[in-house]
N, C-alpha and C. Protein backbone atom coordinates (compact mmCIF):
# COMPACT_ATOMS: atom_id res chain seq x y z
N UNK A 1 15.36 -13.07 -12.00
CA UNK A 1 15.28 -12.68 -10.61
C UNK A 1 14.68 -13.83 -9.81
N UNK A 2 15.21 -14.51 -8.68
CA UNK A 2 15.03 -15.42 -7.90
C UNK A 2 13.97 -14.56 -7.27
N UNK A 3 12.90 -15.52 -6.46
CA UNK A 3 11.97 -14.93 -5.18
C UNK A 3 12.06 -16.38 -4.49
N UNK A 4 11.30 -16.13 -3.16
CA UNK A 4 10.69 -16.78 -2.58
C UNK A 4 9.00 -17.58 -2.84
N UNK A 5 8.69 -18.71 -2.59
CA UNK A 5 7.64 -18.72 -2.78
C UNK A 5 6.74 -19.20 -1.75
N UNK A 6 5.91 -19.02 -0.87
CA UNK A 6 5.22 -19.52 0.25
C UNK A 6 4.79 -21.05 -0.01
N UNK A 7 4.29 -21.97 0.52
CA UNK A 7 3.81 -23.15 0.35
C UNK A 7 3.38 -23.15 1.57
N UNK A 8 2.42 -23.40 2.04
CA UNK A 8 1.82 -23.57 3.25
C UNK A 8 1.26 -25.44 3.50
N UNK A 9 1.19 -25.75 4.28
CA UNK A 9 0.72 -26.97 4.63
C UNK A 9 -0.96 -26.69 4.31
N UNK A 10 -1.21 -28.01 3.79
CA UNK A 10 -2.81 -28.35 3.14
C UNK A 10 -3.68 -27.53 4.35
N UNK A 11 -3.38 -28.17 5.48
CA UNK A 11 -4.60 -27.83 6.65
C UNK A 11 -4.62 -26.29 6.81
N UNK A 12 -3.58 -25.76 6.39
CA UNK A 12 -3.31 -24.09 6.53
C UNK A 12 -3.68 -23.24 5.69
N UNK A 13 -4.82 -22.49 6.31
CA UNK A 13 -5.03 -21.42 4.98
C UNK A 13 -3.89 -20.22 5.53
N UNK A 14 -4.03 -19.21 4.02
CA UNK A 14 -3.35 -18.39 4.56
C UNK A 14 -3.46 -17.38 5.18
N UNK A 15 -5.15 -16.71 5.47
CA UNK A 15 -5.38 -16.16 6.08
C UNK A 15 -5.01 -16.55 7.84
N UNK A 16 -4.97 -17.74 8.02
CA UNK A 16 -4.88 -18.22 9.25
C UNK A 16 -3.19 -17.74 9.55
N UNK A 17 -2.22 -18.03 8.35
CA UNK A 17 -0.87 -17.84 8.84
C UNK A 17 -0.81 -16.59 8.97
N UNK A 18 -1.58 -15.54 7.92
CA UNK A 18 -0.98 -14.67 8.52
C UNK A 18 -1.58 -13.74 9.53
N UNK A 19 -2.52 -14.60 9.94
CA UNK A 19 -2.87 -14.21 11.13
C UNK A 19 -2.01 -14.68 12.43
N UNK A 20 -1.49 -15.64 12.72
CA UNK A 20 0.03 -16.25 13.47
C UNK A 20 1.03 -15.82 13.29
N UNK A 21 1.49 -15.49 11.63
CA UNK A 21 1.86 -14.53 11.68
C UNK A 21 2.32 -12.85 12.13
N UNK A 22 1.45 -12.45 12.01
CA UNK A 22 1.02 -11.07 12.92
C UNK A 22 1.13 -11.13 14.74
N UNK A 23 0.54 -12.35 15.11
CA UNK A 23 0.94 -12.03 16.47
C UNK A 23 2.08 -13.34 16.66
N UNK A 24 3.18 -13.34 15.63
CA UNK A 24 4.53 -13.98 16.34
C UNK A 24 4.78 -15.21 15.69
N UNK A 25 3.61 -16.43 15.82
CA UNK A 25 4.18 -17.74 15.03
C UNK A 25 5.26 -17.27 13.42
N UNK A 26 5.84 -18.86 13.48
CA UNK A 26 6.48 -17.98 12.53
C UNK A 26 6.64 -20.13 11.45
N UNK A 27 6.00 -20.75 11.83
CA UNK A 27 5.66 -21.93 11.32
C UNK A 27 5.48 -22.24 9.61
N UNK A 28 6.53 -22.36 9.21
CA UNK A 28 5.93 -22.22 7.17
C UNK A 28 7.02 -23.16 6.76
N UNK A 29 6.63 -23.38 5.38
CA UNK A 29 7.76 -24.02 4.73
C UNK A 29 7.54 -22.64 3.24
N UNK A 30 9.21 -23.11 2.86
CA UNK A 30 8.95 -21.98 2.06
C UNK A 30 10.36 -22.88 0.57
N UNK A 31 9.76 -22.63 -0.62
CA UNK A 31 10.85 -22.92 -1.69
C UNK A 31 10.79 -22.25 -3.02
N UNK A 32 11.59 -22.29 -3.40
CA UNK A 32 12.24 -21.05 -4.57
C UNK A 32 11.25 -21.16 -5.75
N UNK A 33 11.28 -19.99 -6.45
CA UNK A 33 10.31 -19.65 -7.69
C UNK A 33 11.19 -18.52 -8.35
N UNK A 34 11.27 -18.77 -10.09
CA UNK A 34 11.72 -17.66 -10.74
C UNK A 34 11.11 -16.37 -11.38
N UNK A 35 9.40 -16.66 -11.04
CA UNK A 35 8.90 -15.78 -11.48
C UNK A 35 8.12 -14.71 -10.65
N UNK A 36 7.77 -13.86 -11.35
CA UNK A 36 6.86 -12.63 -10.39
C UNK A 36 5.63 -12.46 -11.21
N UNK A 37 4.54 -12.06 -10.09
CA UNK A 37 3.48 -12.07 -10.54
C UNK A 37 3.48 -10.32 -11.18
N UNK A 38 2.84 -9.32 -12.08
CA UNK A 38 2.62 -8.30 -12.20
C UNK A 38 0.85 -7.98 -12.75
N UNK A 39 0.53 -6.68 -11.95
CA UNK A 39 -0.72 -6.51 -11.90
C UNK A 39 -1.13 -5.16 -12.91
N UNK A 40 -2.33 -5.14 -13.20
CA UNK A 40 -2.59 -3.73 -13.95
C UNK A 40 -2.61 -2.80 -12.89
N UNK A 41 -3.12 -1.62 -13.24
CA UNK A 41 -3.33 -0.38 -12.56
C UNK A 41 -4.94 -0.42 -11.54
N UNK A 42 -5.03 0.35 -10.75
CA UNK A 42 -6.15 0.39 -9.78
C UNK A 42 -7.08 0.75 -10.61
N UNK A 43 -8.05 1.18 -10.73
CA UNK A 43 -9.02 2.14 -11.28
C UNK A 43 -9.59 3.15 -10.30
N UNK A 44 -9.98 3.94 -10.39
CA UNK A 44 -10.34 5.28 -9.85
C UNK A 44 -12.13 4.56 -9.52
N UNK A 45 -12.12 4.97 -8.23
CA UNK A 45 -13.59 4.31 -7.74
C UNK A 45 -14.86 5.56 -8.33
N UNK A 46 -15.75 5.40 -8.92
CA UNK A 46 -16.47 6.50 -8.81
C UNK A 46 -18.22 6.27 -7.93
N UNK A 47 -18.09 7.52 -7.77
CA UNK A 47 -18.96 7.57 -6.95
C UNK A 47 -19.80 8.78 -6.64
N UNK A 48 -21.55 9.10 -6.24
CA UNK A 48 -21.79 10.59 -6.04
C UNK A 48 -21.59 11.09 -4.70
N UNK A 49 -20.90 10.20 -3.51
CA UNK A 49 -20.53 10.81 -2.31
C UNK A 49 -19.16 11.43 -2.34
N UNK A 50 -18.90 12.24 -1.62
CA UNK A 50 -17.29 13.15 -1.52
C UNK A 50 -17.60 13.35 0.08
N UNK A 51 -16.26 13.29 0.43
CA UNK A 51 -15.84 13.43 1.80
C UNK A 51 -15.40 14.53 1.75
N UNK A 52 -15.57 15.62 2.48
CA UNK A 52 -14.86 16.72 2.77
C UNK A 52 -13.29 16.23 3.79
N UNK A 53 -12.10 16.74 3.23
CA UNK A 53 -11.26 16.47 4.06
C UNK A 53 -10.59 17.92 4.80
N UNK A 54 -10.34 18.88 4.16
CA UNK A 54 -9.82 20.06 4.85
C UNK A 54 -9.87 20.96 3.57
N UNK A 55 -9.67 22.27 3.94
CA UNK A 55 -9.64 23.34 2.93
C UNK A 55 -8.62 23.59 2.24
N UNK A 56 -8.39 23.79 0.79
CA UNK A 56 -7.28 23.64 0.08
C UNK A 56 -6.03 24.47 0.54
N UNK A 57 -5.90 25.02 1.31
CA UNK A 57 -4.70 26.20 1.86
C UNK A 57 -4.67 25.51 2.91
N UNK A 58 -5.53 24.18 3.36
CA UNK A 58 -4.24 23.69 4.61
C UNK A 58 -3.08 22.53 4.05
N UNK A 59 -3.24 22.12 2.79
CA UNK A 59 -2.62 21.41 2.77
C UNK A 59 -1.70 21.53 1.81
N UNK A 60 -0.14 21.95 1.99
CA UNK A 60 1.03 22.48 1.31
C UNK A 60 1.84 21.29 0.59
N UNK A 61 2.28 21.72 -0.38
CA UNK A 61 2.83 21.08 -1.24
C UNK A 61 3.69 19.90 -0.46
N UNK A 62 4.01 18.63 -0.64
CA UNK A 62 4.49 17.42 -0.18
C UNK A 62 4.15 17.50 1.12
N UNK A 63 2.70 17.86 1.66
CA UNK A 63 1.88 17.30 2.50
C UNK A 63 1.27 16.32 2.73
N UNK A 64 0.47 15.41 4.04
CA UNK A 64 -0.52 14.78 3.69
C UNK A 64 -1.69 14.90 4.88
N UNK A 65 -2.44 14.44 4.49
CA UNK A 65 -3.56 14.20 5.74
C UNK A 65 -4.12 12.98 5.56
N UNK A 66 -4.37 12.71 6.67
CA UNK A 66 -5.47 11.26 6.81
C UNK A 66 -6.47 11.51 7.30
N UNK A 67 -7.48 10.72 6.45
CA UNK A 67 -8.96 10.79 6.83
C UNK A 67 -9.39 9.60 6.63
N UNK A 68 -10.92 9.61 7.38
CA UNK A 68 -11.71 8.85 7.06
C UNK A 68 -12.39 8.30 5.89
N UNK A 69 -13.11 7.00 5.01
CA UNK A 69 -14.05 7.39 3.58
C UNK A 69 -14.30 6.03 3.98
N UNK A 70 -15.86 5.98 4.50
CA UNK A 70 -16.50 4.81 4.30
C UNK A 70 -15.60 3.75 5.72
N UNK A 71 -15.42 4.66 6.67
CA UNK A 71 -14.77 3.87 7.57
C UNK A 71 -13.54 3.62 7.78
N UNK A 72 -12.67 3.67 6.48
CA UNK A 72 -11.27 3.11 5.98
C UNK A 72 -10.39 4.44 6.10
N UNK A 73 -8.86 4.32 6.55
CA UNK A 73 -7.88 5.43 6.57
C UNK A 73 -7.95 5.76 5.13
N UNK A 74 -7.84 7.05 4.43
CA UNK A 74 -6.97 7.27 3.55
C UNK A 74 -6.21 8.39 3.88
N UNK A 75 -5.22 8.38 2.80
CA UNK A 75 -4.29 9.61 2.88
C UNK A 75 -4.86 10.34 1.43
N UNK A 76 -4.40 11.57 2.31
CA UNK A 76 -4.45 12.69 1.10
C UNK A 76 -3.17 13.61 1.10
N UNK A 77 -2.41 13.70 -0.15
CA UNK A 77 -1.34 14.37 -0.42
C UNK A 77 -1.44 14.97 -1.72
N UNK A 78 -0.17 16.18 -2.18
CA UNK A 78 -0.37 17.10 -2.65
C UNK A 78 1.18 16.93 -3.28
N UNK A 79 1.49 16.37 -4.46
CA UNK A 79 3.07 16.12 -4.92
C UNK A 79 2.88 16.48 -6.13
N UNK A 80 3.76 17.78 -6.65
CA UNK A 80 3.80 18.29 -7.73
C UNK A 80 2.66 19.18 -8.13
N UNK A 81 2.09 19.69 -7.18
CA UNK A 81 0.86 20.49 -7.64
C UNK A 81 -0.23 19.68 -8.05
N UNK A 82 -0.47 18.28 -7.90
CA UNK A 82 -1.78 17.24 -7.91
C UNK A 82 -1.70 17.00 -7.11
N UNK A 83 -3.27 15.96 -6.53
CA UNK A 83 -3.62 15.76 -5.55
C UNK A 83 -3.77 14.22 -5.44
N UNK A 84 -3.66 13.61 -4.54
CA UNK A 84 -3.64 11.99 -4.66
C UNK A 84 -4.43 11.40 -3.02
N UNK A 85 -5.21 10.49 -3.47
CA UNK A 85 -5.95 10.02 -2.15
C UNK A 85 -5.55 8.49 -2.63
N UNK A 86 -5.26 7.69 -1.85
CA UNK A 86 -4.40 6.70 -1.27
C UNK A 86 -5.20 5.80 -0.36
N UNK A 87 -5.59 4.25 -0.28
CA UNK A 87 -5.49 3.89 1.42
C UNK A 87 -4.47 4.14 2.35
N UNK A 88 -4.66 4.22 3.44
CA UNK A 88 -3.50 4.44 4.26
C UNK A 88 -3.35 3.06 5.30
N UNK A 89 -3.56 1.55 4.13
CA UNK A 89 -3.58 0.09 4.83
C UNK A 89 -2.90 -0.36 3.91
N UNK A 90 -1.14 -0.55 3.95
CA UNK A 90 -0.83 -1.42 2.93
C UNK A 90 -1.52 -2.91 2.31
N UNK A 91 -1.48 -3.19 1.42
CA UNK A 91 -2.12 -4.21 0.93
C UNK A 91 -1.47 -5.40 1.01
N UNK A 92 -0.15 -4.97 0.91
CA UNK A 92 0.48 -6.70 1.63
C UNK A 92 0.36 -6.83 3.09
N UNK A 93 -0.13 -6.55 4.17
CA UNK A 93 -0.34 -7.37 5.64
C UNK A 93 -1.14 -6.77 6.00
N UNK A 94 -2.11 -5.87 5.62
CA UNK A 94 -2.52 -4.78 6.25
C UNK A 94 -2.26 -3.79 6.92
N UNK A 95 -0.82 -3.55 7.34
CA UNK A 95 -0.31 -2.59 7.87
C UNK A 95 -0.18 -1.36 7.68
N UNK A 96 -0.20 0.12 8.42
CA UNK A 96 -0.01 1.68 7.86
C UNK A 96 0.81 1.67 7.17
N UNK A 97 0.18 2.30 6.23
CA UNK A 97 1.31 2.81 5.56
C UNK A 97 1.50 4.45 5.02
N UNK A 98 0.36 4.87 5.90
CA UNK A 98 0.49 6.34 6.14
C UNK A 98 1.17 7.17 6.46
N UNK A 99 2.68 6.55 7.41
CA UNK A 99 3.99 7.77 7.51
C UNK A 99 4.82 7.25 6.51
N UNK A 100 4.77 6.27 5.08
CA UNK A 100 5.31 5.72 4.48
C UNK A 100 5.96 6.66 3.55
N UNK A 101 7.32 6.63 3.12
CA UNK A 101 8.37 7.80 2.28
C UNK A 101 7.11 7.70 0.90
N UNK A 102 6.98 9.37 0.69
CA UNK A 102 6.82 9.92 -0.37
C UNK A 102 7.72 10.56 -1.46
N UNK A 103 7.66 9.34 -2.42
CA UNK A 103 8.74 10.25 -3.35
C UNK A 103 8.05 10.80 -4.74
N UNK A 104 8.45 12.38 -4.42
CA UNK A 104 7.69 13.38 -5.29
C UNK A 104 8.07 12.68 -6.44
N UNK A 105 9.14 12.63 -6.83
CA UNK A 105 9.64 12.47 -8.64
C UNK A 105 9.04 11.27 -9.25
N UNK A 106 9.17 10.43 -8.24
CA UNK A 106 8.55 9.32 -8.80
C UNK A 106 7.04 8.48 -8.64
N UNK A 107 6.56 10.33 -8.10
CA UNK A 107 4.92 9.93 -7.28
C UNK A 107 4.74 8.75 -7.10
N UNK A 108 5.26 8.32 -6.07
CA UNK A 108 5.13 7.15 -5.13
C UNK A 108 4.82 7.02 -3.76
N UNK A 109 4.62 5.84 -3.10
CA UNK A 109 4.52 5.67 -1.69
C UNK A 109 5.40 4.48 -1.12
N UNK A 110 6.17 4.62 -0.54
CA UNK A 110 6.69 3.00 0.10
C UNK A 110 6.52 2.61 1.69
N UNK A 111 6.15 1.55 1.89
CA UNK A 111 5.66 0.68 3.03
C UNK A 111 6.94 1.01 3.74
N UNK A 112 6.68 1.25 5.02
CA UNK A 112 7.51 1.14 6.01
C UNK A 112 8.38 0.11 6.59
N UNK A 113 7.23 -0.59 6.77
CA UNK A 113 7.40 -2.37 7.28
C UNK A 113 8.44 -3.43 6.01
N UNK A 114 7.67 -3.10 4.86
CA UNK A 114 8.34 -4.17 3.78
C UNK A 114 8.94 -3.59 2.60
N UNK A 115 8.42 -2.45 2.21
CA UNK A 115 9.22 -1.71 1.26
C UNK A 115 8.43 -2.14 0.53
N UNK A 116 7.13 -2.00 -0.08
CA UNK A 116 6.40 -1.96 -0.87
C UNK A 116 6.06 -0.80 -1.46
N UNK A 117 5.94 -0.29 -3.09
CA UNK A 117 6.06 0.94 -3.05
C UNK A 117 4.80 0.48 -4.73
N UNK A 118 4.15 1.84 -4.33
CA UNK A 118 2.90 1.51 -4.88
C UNK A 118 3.03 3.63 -5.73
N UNK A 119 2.72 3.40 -7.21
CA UNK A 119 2.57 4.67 -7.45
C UNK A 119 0.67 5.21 -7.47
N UNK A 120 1.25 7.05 -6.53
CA UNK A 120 -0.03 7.25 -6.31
C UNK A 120 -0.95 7.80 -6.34
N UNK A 121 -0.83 7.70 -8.41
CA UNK A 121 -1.96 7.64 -9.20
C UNK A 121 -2.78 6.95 -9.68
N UNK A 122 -2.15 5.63 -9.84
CA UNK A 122 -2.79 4.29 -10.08
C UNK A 122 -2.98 3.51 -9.08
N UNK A 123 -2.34 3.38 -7.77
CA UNK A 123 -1.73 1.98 -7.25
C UNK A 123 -0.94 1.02 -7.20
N UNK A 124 -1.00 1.31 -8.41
CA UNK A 124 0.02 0.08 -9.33
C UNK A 124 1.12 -0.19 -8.25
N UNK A 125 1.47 -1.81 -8.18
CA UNK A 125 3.18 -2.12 -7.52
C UNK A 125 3.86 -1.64 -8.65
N UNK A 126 4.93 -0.47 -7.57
CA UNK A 126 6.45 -0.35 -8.57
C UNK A 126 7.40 -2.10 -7.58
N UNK A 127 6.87 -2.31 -6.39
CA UNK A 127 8.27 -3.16 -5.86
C UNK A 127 7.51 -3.56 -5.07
N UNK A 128 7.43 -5.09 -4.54
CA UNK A 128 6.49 -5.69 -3.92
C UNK A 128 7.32 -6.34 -2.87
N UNK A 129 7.20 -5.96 -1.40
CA UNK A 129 7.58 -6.28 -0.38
C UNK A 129 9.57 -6.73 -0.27
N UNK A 130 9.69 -5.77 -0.80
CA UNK A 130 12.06 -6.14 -0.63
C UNK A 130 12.28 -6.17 -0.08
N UNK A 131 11.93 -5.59 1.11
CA UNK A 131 13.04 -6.28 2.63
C UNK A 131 12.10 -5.97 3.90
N UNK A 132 12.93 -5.93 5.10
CA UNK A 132 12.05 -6.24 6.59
C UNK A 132 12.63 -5.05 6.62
N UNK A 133 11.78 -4.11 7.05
CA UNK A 133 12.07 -2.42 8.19
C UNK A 133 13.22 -2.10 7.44
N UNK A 134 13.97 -2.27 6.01
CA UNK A 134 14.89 -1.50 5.53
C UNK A 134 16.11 -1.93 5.87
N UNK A 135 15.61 -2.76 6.74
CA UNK A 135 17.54 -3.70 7.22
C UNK A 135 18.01 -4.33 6.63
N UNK A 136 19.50 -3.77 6.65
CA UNK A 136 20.40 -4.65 5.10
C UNK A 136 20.74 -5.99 5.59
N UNK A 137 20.36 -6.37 3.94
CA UNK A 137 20.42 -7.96 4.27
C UNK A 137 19.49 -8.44 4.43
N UNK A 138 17.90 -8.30 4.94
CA UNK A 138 16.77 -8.37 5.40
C UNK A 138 16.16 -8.61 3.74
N UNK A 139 16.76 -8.68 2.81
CA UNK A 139 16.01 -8.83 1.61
C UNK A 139 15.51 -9.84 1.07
N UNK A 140 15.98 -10.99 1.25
CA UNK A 140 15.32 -12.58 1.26
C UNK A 140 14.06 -12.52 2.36
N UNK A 141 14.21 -12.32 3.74
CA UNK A 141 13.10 -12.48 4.21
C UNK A 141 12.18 -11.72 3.72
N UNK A 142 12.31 -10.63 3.38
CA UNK A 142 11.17 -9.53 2.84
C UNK A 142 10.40 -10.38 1.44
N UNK A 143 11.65 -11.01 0.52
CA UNK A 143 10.73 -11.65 -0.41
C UNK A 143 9.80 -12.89 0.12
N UNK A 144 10.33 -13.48 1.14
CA UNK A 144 9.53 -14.50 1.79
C UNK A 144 8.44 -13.94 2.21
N UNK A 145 8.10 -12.81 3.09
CA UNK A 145 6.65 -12.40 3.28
C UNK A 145 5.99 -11.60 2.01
N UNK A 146 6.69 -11.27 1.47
CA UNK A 146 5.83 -11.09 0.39
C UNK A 146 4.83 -11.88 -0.64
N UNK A 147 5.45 -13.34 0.16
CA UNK A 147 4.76 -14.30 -0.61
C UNK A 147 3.65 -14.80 0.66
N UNK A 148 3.06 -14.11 2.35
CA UNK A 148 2.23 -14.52 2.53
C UNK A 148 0.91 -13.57 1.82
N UNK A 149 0.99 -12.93 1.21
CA UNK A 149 -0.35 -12.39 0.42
C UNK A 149 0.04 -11.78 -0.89
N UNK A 150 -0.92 -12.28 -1.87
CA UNK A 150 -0.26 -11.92 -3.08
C UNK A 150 0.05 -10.67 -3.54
N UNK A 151 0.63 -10.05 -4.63
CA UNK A 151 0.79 -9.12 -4.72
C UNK A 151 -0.30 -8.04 -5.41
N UNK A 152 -0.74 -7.14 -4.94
CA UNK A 152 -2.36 -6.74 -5.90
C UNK A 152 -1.57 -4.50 -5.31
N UNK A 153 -2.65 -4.07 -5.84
CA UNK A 153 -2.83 -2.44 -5.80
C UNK A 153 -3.13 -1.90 -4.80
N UNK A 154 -2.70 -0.51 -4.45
CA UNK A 154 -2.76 -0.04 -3.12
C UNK A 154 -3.93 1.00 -3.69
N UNK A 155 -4.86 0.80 -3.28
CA UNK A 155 -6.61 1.19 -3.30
C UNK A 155 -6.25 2.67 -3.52
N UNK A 156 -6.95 3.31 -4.46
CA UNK A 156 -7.20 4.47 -4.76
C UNK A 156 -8.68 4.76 -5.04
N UNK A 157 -8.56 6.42 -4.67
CA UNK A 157 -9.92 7.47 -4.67
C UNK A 157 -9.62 8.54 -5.56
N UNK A 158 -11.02 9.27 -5.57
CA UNK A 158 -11.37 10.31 -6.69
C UNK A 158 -11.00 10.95 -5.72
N UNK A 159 -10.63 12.46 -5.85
CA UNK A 159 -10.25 13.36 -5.42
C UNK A 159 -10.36 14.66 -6.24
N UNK A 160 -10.79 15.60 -5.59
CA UNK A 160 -11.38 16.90 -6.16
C UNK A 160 -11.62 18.39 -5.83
N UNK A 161 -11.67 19.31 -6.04
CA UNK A 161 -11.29 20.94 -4.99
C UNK A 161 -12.65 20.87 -5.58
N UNK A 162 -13.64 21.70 -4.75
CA UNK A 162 -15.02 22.04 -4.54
C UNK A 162 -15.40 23.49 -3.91
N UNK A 163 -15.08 24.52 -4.21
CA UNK A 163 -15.36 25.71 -3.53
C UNK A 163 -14.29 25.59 -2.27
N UNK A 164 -12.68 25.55 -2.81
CA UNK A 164 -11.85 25.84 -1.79
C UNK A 164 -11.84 24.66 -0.86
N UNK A 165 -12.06 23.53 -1.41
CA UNK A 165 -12.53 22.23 -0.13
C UNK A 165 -11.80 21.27 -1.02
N UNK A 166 -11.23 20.30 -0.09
CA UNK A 166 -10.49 19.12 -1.14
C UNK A 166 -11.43 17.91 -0.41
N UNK A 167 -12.16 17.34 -1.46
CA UNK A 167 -13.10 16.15 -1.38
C UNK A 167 -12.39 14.55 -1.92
N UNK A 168 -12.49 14.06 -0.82
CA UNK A 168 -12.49 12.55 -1.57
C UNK A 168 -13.38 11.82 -1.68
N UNK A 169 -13.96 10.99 -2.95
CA UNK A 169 -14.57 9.88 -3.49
C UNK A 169 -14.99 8.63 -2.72
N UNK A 170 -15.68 8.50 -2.17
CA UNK A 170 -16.74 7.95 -0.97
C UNK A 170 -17.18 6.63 -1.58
């Protein structure tokens, strides 16, 4: 499998591009690579704080909610009769990825923006940034930004029912 690979100019970090990035520059050099990076699984954060998010009868099967934990969006959803807490900040640009397609069968999440799809029990990348907004053809550039931040796990929480209360891991 061909990718893209970023190369940035010496004076350029990459936080800086993709910060120019984000609001429009679009300045890079970019050349081919045959390999892909692959990551382990997230680990489950533990912790003795729990967030109360809502009471277990509001939230119906291939639901979700977003909340707060420690400042940060997460999502909380309900696929297959488990419960899954999620960031709701993709990890390749930072972008939501909170109205992002949930697919029950394959308890997953995919990025809106790049098609990043992260499963969400672990985190783990199933597919790391394939195309721009889903537009065909858009699949080379998608591997090109996928190479401005590397590829890593979409942050996961403990999650837990508490006297009719669904808590997340703080």
């Amino acid at each position: 499998m061909s990718a893209f690979v970023f190369c940035p100019a010496p004076s350029i970090s990459v936080s800086s591009l993709r910060s120019k990035f984000l609001a429009g520059s679009s300045t890079a050099f970019f050349s081919r690579a045959e390999s892909r990076k692959s990551f382990s699984t997230a680990a489950k954060p533990t912790s003795a704080e729990w967030v109360k998010v809502c009471e277990e009868s509001e939230l119906a099967e291939g639901d979700r909610k977003v909340t707060k934990v420690d400042g940060k969006p997460v999502i909380v959803t309900k696929q297959n009769g488990k419960l899954y807490a999620v960031s709701a900040t993709c990890p390749h640009l930072g972008l939501p990825i909170k109205k992002g397609k949930i697919d029950p069968e394959k308890c997953s999440i995919t990025c809106s923006f790049h098609k990043s799809e992260f499963d969400l029990a672990t985190g783990r990348v199933l597919v790391w940034s394939e195309s721009v907004l889903g537009i065909p053809g858009a699949n080379a550039i998608g591997g090109i930004l996928g190479q401005l931040s590397k590829e890593k796990p979409l942050p996961t929480y403990g999650v837990k029912v508490e006297s009719g209360s669904i808590l997340v891991g703080a």
